[in-house]
N, C-alpha and C. Protein backbone atom coordinates (compact mmCIF):
# COMPACT_ATOMS: atom_id res chain seq x y z
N UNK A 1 101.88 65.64 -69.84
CA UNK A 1 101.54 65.04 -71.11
C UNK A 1 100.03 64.98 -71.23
N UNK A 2 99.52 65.54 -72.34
CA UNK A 2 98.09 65.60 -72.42
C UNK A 2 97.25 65.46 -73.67
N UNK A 3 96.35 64.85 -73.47
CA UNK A 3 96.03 63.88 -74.40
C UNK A 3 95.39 64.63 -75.54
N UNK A 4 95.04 65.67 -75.65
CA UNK A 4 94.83 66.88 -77.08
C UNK A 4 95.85 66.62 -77.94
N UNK A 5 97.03 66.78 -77.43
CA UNK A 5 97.98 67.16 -78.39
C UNK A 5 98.40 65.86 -79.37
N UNK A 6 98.28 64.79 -78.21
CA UNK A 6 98.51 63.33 -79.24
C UNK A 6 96.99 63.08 -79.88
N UNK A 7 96.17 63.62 -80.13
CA UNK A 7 94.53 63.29 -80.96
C UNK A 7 95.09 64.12 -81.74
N UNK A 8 95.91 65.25 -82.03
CA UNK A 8 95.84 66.22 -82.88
C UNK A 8 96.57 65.96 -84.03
N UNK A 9 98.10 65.23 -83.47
CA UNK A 9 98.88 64.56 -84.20
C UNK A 9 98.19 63.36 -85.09
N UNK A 10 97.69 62.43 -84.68
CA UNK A 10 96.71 61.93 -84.99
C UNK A 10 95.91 62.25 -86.44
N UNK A 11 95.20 62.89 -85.90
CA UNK A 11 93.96 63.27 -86.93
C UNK A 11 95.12 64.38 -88.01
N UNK A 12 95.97 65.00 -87.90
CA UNK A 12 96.96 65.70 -88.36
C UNK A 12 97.59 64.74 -89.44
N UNK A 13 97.66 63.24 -89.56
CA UNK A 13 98.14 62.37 -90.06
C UNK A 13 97.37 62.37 -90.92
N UNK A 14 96.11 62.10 -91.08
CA UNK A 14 94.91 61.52 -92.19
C UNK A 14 95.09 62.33 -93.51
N UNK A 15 95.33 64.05 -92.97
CA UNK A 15 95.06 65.01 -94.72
C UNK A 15 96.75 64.00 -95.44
N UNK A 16 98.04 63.93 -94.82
CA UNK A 16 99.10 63.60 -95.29
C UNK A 16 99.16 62.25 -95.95
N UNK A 17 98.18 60.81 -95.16
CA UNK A 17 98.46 59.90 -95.91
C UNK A 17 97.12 59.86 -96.94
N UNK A 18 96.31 60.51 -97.00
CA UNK A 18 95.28 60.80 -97.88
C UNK A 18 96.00 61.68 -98.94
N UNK A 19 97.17 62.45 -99.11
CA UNK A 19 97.20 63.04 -100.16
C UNK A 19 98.41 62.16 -100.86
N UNK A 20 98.77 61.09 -99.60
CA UNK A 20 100.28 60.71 -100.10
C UNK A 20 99.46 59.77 -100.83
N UNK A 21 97.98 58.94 -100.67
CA UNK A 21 97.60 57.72 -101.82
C UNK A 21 96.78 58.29 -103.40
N UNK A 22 96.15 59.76 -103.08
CA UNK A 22 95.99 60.55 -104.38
C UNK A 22 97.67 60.47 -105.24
N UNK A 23 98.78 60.88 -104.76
CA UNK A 23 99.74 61.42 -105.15
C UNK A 23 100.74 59.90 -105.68
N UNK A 24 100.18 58.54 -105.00
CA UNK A 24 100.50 57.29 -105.32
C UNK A 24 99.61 57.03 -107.10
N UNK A 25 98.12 57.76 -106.38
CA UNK A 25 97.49 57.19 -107.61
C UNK A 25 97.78 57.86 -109.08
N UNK A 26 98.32 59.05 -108.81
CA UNK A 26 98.48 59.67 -110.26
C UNK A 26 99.88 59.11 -110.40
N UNK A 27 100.75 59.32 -109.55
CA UNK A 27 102.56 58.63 -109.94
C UNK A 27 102.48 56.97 -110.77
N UNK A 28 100.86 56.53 -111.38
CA UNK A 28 100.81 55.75 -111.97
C UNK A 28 101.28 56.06 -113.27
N UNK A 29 100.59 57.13 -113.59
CA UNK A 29 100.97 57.26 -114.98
C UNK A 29 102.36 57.92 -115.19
N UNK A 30 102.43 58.48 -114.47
CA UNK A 30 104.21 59.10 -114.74
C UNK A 30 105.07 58.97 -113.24
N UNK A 31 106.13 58.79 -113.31
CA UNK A 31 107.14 58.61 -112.33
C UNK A 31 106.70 59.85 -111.42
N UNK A 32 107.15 61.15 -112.01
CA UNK A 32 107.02 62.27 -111.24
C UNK A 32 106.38 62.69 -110.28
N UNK A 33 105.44 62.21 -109.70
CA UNK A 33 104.90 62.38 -108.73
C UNK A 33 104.96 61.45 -107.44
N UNK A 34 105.99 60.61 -108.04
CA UNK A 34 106.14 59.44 -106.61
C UNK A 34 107.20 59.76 -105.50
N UNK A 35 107.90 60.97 -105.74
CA UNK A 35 109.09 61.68 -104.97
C UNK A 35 108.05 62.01 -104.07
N UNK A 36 106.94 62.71 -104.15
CA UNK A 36 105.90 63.48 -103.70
C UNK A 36 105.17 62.61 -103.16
N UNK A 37 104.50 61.32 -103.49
CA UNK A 37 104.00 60.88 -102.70
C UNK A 37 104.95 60.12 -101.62
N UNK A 38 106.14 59.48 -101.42
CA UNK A 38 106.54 58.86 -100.41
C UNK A 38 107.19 60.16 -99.71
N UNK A 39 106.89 61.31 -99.54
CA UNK A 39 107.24 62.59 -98.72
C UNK A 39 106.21 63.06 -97.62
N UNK A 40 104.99 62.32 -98.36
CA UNK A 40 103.72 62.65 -97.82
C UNK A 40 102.97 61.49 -97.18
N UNK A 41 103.70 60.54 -97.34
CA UNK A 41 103.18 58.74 -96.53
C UNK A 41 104.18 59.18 -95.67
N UNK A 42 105.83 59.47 -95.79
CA UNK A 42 107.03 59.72 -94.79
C UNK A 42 106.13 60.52 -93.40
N UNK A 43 105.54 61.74 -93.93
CA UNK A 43 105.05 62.63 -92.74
C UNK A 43 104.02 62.33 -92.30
N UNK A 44 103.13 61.08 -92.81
CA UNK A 44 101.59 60.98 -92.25
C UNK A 44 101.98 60.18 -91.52
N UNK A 45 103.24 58.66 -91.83
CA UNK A 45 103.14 57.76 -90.83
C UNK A 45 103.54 58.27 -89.29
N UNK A 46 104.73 59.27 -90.00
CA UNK A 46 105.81 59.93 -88.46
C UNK A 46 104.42 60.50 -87.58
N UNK A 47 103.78 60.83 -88.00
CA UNK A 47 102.82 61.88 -87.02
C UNK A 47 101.64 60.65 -86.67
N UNK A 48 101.56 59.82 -87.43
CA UNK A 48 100.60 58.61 -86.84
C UNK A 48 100.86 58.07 -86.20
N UNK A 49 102.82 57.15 -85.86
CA UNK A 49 103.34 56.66 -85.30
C UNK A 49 103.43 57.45 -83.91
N UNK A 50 103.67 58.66 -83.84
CA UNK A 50 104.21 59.45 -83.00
C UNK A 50 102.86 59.69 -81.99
N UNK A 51 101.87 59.68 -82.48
CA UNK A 51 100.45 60.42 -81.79
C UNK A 51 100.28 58.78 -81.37
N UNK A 52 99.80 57.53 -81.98
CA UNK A 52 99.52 56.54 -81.16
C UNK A 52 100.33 56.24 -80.05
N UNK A 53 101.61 56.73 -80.27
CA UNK A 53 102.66 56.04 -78.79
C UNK A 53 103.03 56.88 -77.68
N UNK A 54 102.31 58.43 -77.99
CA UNK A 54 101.87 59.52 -76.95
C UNK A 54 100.80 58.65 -76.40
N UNK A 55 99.66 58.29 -77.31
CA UNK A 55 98.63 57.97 -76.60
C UNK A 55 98.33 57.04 -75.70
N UNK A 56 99.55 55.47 -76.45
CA UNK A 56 99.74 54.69 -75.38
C UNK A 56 100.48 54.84 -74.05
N UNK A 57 101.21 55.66 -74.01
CA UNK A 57 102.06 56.18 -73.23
C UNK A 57 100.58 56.90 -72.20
N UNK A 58 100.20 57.84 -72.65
CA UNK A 58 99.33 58.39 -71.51
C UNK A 58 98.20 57.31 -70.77
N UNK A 59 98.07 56.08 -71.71
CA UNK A 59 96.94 54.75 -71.18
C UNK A 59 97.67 54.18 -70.39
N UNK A 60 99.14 54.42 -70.31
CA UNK A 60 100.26 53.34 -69.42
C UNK A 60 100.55 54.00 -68.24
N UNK A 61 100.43 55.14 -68.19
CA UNK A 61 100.76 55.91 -67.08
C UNK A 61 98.96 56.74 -65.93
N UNK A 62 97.77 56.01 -66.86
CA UNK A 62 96.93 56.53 -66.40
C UNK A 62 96.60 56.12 -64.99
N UNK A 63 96.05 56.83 -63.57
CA UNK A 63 96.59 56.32 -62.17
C UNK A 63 95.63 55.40 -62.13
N UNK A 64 94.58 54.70 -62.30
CA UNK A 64 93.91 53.56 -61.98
C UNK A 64 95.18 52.71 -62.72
N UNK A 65 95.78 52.46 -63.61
CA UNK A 65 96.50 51.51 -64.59
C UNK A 65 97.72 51.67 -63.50
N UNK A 66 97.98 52.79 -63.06
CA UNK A 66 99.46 52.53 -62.17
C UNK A 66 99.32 52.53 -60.57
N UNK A 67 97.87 52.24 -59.92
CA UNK A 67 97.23 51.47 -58.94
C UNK A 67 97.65 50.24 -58.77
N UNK A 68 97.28 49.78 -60.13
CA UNK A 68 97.51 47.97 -60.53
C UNK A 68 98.27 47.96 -60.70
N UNK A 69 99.09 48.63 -61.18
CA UNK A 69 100.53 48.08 -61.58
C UNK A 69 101.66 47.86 -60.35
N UNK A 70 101.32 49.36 -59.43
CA UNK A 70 101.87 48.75 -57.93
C UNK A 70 101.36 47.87 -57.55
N UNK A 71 100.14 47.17 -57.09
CA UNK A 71 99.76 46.03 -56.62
C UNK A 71 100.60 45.09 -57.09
N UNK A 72 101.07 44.76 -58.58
CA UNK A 72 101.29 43.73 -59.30
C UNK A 72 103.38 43.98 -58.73
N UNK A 73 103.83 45.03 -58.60
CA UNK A 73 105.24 45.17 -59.01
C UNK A 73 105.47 44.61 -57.31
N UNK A 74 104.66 44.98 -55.92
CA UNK A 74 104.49 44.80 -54.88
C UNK A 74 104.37 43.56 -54.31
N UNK A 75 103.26 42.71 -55.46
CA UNK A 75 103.50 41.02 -55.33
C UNK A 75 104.88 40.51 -55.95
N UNK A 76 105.07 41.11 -56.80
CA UNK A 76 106.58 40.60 -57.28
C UNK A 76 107.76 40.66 -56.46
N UNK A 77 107.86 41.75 -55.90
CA UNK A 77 108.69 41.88 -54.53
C UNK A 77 108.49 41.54 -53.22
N UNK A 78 107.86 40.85 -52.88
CA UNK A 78 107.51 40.17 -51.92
C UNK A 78 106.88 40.76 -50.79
N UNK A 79 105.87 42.12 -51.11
CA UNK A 79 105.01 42.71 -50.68
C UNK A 79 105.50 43.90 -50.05
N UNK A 80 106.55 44.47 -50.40
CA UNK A 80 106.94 45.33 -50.18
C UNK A 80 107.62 46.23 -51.21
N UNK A 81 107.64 47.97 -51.12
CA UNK A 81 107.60 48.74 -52.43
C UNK A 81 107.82 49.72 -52.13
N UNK A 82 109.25 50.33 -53.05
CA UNK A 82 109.37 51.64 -52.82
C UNK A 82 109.26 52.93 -53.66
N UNK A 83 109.19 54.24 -53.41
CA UNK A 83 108.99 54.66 -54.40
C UNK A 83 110.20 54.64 -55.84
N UNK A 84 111.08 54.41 -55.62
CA UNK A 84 112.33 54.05 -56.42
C UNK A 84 112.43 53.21 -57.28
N UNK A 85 111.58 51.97 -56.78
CA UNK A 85 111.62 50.64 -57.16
C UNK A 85 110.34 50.76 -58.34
N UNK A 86 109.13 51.70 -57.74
CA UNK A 86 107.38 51.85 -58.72
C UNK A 86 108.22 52.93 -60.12
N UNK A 87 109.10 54.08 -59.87
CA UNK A 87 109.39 55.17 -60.61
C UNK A 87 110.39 54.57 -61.84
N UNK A 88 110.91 53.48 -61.37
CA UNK A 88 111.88 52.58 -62.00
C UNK A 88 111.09 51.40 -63.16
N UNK A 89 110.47 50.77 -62.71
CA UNK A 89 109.25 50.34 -63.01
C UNK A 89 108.69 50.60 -64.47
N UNK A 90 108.24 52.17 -63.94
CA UNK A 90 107.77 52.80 -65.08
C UNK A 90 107.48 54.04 -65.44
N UNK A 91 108.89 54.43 -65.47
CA UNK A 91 109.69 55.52 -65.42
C UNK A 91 108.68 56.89 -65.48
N UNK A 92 108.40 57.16 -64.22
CA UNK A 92 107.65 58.22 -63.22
C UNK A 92 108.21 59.14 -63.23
N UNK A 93 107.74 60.45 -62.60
CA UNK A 93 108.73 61.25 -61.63
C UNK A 93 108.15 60.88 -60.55
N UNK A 94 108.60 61.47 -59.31
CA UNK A 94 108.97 61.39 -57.85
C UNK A 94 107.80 61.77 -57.71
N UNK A 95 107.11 63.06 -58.21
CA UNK A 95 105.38 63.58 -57.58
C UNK A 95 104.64 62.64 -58.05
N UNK A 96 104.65 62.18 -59.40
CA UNK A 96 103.85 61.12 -59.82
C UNK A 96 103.75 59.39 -59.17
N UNK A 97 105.02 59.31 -58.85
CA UNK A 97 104.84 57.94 -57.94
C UNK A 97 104.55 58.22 -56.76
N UNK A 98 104.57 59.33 -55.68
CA UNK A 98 103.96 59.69 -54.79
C UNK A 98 103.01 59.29 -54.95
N UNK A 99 102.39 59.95 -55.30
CA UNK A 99 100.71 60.30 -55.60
C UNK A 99 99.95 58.85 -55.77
N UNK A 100 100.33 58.06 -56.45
CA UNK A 100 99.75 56.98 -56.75
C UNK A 100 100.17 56.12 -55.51
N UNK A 101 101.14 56.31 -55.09
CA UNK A 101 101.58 55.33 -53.12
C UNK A 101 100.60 56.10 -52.37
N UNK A 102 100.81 57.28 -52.09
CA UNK A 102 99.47 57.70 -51.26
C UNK A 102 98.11 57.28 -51.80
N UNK A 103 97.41 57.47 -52.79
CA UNK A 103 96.62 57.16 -52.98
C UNK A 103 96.27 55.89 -52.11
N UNK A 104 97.54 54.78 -52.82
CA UNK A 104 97.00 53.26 -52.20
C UNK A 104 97.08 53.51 -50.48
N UNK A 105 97.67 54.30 -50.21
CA UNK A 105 97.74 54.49 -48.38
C UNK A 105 96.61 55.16 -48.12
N UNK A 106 95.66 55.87 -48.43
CA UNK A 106 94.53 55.89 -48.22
C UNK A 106 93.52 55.49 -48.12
N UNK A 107 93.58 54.79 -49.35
CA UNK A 107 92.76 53.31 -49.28
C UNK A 107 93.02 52.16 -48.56
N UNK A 108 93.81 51.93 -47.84
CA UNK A 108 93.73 51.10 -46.89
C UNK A 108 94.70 49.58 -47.74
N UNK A 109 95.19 49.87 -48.55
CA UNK A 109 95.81 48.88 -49.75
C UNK A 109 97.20 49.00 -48.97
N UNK A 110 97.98 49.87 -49.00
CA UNK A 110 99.35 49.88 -48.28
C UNK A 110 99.62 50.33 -47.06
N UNK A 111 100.53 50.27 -46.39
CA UNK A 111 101.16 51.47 -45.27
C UNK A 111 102.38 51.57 -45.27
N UNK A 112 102.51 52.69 -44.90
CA UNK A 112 103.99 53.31 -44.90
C UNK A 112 104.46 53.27 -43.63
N UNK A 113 105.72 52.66 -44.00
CA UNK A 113 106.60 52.95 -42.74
C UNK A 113 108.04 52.96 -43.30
N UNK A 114 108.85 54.01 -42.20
CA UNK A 114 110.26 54.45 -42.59
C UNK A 114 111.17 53.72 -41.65
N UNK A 115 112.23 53.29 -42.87
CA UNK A 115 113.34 52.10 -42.46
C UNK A 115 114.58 52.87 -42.52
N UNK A 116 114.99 53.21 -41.71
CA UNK A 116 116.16 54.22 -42.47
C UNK A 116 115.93 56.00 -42.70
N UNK A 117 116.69 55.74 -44.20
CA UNK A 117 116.26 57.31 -44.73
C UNK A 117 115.52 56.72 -46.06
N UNK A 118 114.94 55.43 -46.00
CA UNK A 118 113.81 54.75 -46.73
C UNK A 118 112.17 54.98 -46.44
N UNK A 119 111.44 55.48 -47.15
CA UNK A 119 110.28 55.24 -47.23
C UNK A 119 109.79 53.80 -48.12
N UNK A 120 109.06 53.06 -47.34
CA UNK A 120 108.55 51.78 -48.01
C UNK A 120 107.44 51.29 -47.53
N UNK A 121 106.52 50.95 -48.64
CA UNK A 121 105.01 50.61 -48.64
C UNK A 121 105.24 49.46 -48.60
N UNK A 122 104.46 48.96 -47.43
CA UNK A 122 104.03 47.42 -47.04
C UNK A 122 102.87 47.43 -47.51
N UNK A 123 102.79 45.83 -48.95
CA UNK A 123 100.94 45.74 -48.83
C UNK A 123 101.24 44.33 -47.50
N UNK A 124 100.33 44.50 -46.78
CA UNK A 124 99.67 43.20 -45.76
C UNK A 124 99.34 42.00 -46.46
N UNK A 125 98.78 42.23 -47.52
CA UNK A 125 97.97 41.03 -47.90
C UNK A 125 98.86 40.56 -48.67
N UNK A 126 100.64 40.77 -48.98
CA UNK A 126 101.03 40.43 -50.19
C UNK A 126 102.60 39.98 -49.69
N UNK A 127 102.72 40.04 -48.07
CA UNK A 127 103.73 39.84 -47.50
C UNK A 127 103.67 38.40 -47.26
N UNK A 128 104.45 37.09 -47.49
CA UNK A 128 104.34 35.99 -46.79
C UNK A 128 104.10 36.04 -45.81
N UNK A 129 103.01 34.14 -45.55
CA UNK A 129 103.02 33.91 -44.14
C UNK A 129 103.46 32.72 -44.09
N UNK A 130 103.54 32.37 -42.36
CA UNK A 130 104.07 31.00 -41.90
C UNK A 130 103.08 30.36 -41.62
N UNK A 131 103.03 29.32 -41.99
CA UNK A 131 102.02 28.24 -41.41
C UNK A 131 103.12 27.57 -40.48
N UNK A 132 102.58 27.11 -39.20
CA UNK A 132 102.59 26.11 -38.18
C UNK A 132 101.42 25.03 -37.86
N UNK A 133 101.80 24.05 -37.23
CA UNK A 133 100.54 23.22 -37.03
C UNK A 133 101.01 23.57 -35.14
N UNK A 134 99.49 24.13 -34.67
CA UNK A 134 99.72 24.57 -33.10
C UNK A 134 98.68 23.21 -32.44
N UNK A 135 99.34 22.92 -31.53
CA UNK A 135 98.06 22.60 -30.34
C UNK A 135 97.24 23.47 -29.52
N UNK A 136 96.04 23.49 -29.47
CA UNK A 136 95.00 24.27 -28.98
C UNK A 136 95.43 23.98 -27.61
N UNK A 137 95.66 22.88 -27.16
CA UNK A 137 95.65 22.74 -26.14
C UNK A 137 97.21 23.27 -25.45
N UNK A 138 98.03 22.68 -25.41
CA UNK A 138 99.43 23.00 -24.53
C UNK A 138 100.37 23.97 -25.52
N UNK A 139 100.03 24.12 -26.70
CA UNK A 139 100.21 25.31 -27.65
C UNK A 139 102.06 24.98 -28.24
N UNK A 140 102.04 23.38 -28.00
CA UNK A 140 103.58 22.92 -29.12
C UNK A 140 103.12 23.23 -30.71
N UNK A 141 104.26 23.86 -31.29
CA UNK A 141 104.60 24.03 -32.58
C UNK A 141 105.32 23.61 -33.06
N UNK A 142 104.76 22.48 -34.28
CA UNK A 142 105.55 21.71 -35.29
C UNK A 142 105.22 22.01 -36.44
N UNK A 143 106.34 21.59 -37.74
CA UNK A 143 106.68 22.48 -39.21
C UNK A 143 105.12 21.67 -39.74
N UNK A 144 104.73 22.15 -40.98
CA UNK A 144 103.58 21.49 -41.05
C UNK A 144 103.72 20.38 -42.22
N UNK A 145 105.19 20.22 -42.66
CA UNK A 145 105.76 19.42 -43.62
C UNK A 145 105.67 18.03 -42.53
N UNK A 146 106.05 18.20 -41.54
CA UNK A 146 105.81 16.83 -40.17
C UNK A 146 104.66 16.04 -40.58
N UNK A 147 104.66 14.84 -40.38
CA UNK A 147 103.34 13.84 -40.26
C UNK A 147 102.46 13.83 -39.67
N UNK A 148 103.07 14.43 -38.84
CA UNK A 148 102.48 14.09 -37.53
C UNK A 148 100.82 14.92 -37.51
N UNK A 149 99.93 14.06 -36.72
CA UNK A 149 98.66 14.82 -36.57
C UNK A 149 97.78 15.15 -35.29
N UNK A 150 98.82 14.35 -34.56
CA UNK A 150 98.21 14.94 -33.00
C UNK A 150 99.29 14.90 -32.34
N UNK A 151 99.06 15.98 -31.06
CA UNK A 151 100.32 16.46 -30.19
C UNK A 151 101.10 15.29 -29.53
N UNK A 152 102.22 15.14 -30.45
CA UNK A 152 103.13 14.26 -29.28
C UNK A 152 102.79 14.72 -28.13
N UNK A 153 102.94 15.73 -27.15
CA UNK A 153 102.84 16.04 -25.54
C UNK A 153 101.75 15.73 -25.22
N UNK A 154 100.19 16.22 -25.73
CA UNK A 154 99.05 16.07 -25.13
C UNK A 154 98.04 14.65 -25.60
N UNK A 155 98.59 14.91 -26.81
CA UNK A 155 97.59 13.88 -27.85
C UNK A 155 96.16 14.54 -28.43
N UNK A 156 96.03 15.88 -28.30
CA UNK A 156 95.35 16.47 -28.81
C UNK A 156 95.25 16.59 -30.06
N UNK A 157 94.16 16.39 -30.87
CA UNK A 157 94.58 16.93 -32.55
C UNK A 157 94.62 18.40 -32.50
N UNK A 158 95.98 18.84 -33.94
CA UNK A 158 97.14 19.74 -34.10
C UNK A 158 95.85 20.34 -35.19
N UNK A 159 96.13 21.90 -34.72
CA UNK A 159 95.10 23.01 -35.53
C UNK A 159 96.52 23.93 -36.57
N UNK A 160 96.22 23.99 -38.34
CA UNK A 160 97.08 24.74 -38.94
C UNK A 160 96.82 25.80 -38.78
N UNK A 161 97.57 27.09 -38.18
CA UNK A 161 97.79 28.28 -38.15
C UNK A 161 98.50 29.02 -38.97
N UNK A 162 98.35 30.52 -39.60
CA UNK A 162 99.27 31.10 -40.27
C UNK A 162 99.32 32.40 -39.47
N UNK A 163 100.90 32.67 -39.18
CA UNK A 163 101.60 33.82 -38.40
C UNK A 163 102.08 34.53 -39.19
C-alpha cells in the first residue's frame, strides 16, 4: 500500500466536488442540472472518503506507530507477545509483524524465546515483579502486605526487594 496512489485519489476528488458546487450553483435556476450535480458530489466524496482512509490506514500501519503499538498491546498482556496476537491486533501480514518484532529484538526492547512450536517476545521491563521484604542479614522472607518491620529471627530491619 503506497501512499501516491491515496494523494492521487485525493487531489482526484477536488476537479469532481468543484464541478459538483458550479453544477449546484446553476441547478438554481432550473431543476435540470441537479441530477448532475449530486453525480458529481456522489464521485468527489467516494474518492475523498476513499483516499483519506487509505491514508489513515498507511499512518496506522506506519513501523515507528506499530513499534508503539507493540509496546502498548505487550503491556496489556502482561509483557508478553506474539506474533499472532500483534497481526490480530492490527491486522498485519506475517512479514509485516515480523519485521516490526525483530526490529524491537534488536533494539534491545524484546527477546525471543520459543515455547513450544510458539515464538514469543518477552518485553523485561513489562513482565511483573514480586516484591518481598528480605533480611540482609539471615535472608527470612515475608509478604510485604505483613506489618512487620524488623526480622522476627534476627531483629534486623527488613530491606523491600523485587524478584
Amino acid at each position: 500500500m503506497r501512499k501516491i496512489p491515496a494523494v492521487i485519489l485525493v487531489l482526484l476528488s477536488i476537479p469532481f466536488l468543484t464541478f459538483g458546487i458550479l453544477f449546484l450553483i446553476a441547478a438554481i435556476g432550473g431543476a435540470s442540472r441537479l441530477v448532475a450535480c449530486l453525480a458529481l458530489f456522489a464521485v468527489g466524496v467516494a474518492l475523498l472518503v476513499g483516499g483519506l482512509r487509505w491514508l489513515r490506514r498507511l499512518a496506522a500501519i506506519s513501523p515507528d506507530v506499530l513499534k508503539t503499538g507493540a509496546v502498548e498491546l505487550a503491556r496489556r498482556l502482561g509483557g508478553e507477545l506474539t506474533i499472532s496476537q500483534f497481526r490480530a491486533e492490527y491486522r498485519l501480514s506475517q512479514q509485516q509483524a515480523a519485521e516490526v518484532l525483530e526490529k524491537l529484538v534488536a533494539e534491545g526492547t524484546a527477546k525471543r524465546e520459543n515455547r513450544g512450536e510458539r515464538m514469543v517476545y518477552v518485553f523485561a521491563e513489562l513482565l511483573p515483579s514480586l516484591v518481598d521484604k528480605v533480611c540482609p542479614y539471615c535472608g527470612t522472607k515475608l509478604p510485604v502486605r505483613s506489618a512487620v518491620r524488623k526480622c522476627p529471627n534476627c531483629g534486623a530491619q527488613l530491606e523491600i526487594t523485587k524478584t
